[in-house]
Protein backbone atom coordinates (compact mmCIF):
# COMPACT_ATOMS: atom_id res chain seq x y z
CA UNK A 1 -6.58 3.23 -20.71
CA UNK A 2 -7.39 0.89 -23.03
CA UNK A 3 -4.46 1.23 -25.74
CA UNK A 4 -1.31 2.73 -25.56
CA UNK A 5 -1.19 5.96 -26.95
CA UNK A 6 -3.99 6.41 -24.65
CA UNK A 7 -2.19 4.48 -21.52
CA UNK A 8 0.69 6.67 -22.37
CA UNK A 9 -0.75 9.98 -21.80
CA UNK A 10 -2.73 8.80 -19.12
CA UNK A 11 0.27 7.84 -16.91
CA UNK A 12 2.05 10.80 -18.28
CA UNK A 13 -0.49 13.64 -17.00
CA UNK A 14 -0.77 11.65 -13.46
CA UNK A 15 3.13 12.22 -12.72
CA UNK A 16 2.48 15.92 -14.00
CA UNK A 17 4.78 15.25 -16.58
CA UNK A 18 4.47 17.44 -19.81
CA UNK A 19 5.67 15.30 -22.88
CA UNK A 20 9.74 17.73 -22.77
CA UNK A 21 9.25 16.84 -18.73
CA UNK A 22 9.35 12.99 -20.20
CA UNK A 23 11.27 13.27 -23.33
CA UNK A 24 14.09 14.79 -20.75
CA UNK A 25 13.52 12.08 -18.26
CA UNK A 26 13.32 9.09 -21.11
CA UNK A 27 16.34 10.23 -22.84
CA UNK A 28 14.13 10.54 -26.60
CA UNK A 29 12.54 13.48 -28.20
CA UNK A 30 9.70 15.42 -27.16
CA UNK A 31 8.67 14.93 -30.97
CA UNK A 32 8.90 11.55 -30.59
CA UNK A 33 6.47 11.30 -27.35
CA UNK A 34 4.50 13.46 -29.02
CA UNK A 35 4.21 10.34 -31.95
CA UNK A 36 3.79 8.14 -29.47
CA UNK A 37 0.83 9.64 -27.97
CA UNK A 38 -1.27 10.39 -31.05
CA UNK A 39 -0.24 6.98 -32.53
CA UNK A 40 1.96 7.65 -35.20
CA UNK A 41 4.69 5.85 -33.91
CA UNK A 42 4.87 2.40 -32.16
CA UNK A 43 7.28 1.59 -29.01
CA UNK A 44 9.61 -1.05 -29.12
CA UNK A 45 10.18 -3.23 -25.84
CA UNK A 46 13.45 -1.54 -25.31
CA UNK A 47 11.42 2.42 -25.34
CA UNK A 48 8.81 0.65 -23.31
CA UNK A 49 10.78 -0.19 -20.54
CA UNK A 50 12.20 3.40 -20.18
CA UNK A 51 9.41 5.60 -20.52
CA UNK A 52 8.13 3.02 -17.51
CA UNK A 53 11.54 3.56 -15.17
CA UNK A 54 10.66 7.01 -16.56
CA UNK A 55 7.41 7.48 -15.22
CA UNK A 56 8.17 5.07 -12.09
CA UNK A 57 5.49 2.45 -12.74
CA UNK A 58 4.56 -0.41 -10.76
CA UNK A 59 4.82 -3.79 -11.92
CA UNK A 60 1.41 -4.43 -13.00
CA UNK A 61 1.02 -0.78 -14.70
CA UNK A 62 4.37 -1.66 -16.90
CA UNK A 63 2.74 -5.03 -18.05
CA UNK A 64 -0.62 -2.89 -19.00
CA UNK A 65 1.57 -0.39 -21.06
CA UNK A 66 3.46 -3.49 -22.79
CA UNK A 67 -0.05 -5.41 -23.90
CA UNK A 68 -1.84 -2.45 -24.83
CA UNK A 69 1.48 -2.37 -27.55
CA UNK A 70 1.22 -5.72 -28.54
CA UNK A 71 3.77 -7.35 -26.50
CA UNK A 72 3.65 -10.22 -23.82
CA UNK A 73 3.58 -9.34 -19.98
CA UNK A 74 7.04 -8.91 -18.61
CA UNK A 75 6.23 -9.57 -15.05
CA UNK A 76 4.40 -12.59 -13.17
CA UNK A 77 1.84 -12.14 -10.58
CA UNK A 78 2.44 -15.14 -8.45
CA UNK A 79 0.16 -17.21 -6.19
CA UNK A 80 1.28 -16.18 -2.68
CA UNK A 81 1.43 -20.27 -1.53
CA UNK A 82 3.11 -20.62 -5.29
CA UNK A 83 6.72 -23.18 -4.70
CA UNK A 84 8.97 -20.49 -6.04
CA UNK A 85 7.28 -18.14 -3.19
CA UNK A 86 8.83 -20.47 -0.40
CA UNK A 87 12.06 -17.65 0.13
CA UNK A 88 9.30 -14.85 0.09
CA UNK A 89 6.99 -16.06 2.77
CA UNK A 90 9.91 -17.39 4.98
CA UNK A 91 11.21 -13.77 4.90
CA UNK A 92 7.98 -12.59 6.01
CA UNK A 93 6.96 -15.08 8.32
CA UNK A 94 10.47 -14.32 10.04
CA UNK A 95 10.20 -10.68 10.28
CA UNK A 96 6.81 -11.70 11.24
CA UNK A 97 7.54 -13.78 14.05
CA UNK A 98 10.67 -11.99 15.28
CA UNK A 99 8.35 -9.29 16.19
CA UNK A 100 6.11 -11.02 18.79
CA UNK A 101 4.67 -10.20 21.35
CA UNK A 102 3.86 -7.33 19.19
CA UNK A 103 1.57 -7.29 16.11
CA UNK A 104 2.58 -7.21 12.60
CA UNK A 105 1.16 -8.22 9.37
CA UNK A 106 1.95 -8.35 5.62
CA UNK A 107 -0.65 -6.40 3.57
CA UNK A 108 -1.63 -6.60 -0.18
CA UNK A 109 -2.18 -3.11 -2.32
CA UNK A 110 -5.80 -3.28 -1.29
CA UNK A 111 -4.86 -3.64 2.04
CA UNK A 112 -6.28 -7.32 2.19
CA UNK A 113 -4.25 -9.16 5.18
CA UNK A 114 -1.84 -12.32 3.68
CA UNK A 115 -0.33 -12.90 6.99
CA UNK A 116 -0.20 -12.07 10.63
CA UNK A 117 1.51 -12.99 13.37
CA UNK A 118 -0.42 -14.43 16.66
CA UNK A 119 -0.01 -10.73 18.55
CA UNK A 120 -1.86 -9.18 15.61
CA UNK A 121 -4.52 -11.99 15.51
CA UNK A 122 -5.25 -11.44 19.00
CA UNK A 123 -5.14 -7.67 18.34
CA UNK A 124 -7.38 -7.63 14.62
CA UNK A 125 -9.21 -10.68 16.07
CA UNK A 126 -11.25 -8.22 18.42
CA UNK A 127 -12.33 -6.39 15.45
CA UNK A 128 -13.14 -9.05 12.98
CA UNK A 129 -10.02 -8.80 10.83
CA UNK A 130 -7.80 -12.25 9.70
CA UNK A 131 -6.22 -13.54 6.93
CA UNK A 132 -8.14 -12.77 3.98
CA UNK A 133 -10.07 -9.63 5.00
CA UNK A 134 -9.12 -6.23 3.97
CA UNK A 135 -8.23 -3.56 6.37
CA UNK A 136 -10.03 -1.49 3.92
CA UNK A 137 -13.71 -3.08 4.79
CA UNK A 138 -12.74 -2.38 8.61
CA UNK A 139 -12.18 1.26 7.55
CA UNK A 140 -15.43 1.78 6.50
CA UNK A 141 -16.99 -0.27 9.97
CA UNK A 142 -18.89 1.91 12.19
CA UNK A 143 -16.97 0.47 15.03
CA UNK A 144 -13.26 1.96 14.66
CA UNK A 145 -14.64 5.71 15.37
CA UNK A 146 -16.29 4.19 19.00
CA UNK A 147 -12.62 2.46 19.74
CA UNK A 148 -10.18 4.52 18.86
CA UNK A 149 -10.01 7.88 20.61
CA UNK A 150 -8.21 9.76 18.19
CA UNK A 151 -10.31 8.59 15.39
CA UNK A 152 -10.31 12.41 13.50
CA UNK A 153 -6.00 12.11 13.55
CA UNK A 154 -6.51 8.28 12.96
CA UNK A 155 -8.70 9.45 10.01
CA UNK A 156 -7.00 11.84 8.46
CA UNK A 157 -3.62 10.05 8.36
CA UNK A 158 -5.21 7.27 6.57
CA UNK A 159 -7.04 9.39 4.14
CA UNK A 160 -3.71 10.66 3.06
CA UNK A 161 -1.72 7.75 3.16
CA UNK A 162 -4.30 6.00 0.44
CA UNK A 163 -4.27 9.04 -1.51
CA UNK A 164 -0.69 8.33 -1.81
CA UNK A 165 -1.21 4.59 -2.50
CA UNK A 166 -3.66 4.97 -5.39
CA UNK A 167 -1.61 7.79 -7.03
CA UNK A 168 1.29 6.01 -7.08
CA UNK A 169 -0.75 3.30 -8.73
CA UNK A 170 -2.61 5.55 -11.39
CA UNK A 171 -5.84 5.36 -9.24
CA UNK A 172 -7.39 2.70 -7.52
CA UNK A 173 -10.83 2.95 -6.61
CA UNK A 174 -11.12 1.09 -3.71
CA UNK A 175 -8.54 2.88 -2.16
CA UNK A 176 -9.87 6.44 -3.07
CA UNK A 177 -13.78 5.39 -2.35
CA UNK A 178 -12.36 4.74 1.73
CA UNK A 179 -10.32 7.83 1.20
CA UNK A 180 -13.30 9.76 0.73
CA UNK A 181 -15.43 8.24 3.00
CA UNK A 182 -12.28 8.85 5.47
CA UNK A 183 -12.18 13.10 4.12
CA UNK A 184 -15.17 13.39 6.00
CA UNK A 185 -14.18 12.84 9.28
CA UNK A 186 -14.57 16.47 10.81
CA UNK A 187 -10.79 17.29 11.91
CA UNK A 188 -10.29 18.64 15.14
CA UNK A 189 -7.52 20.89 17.12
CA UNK A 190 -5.18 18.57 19.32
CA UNK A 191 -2.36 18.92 21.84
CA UNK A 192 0.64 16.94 20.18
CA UNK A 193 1.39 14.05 22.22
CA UNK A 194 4.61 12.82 20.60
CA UNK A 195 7.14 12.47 17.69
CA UNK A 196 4.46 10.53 15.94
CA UNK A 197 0.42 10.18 16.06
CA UNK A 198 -0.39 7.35 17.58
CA UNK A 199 -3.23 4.81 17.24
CA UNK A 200 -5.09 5.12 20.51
CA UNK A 201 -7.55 2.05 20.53
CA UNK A 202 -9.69 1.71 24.36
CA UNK A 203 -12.18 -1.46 24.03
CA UNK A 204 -13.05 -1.31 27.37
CA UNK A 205 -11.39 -4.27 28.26
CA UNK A 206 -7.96 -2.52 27.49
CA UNK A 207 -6.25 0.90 26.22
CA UNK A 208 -3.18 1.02 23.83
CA UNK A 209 -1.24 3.71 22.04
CA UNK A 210 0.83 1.74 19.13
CA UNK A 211 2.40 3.34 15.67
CA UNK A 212 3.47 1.28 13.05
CA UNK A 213 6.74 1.04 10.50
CA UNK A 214 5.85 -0.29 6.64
CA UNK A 215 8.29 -2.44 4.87
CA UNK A 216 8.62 -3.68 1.68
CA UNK A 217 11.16 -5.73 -0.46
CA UNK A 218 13.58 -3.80 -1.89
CA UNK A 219 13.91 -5.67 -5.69
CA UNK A 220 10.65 -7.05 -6.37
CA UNK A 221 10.40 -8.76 -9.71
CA UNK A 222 6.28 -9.41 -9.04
CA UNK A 223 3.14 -8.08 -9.04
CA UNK A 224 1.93 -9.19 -5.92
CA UNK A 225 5.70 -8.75 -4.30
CA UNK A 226 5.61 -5.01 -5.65
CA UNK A 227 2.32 -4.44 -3.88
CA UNK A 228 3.45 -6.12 -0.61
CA UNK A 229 3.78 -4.51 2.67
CA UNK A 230 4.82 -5.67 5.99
CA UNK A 231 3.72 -3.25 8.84
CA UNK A 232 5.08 -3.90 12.40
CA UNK A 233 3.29 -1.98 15.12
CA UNK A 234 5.30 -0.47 18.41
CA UNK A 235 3.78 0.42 21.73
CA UNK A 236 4.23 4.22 22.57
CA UNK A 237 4.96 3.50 26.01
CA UNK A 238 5.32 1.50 28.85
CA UNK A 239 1.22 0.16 29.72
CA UNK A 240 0.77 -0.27 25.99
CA UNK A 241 3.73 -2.64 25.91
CA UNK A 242 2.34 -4.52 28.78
CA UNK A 243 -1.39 -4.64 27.24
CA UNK A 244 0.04 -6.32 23.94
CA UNK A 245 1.93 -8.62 25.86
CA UNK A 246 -0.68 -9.74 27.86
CA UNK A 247 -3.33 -10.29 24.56
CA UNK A 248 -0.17 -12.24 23.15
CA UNK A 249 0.30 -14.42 26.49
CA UNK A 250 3.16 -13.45 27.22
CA UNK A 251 3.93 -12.71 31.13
């Protein structure tokens, strides 16, 4: 994608749009996408911005489409310790905190950590993961299919949920080169255990079952805040809950 006719078409074909699908969508003529694709026409700001809300488009993907036309980048990409951030990270330190003695983190589109909380320190800690390391690397470790029990479900559940990610984003490799390496995790038959598939990790030292929500802010008008995620983890029962308490102090 390196101009727009091309970027276009590109984004087009990944939401399995044909060029009616978008001219219906985009409220223009199918002629005119057609134009737009082979060059013939150029996009004002104005089309820009609705083929994008069009085609659902992250932040960064709708400031790629408006350079590779000529015009400025709409959107900011911020410095997570930036001033004007201060309202952001307060929000998610907060949610953050509030969620102690269990673990929770905030999470970047390449799954890189930009926050935790002390539970999930203690937690990720034991496995080499803080601030600034990417789940992703941890993914690929050797060591998560020894710890975690259900490492085929585990597996598989990731796989798909970064299949997800990267389409959503027009591909990312990093997140489809773990996906892969994640596809080939032989899957195996289970007895279902519950409402949701846990996380089973046993160190040794300790066994939990935890599952996890994802948030995200609801009217982000940045890159990195369009990317962000903030995923609070929950015991599954009673001996879990009294595990994480214990690894966050907590009596």
């Amino acid at each position: 994608m390196t101009d727009f006719p091309g970027t276009l078409r590109t984004w087009r074909k990944a939401r399995r749009f044909s060029q009616l699908d978008l001219a219906g969508e985009a409220d223009v003529s199918a002629r005119h996408i057609s134009f737009l694709e082979s060059g013939r026409a150029h996009p004002s700001r104005d089309m820009i911005g609705r083929l994008c809300d069009a085609l659902t488009l992250p932040l960064d993907a709708r400031n790629q489409m408006l350079t590779h036309a000529g015009f400025a980048a709409r959107y900011p990409a911020r410095a997570w310790d930036a001033a004007d951030m201060a309202p952001i990270r307060a929000a998610v330190d907060h949610m953050l905190k509030a969620h102690a003695p269990f673990p929770a983190l905030a999470i970047d589109k390449l799954w890189t950590v930009v926050d935790m909380n002390g539970p999930a320190a203690a937690l990720f800690g034991g496995l080499g993961v803080g601030p600034g390391d990417s789940l992703l690397d941890l993914m690929m470790s050797a060591s998560l299919p020894e710890v975690i029990e259900n490492w085929a479900d585990v597996a598989h559940h990731t796989c798909q949920r970064l299949r997800t990610e990267s389409a959503a984003q027009g591909g990312i490799a990093a997140l489809d080169h773990v996906a892969d390496h994640l596809a080939t995790v032989p899957r195996r038959q289970r007895t279902p255990i519950g409402p949701v598939i846990p996380t089973i990790l046993n160190t040794g030292a300790f066994r939990l079952s935890v599952f996890a929500t994802i948030a995200q802010l609801g009217t982000p008008d940045d890159v990195l805040l369009d990317d962000l995620r903030v995923e609070l983890y929950f015991p599954t029962d009673a001996a879990s809950a009294a595990v994480l308490r214990t690894l966050a102090g907590v009596a």
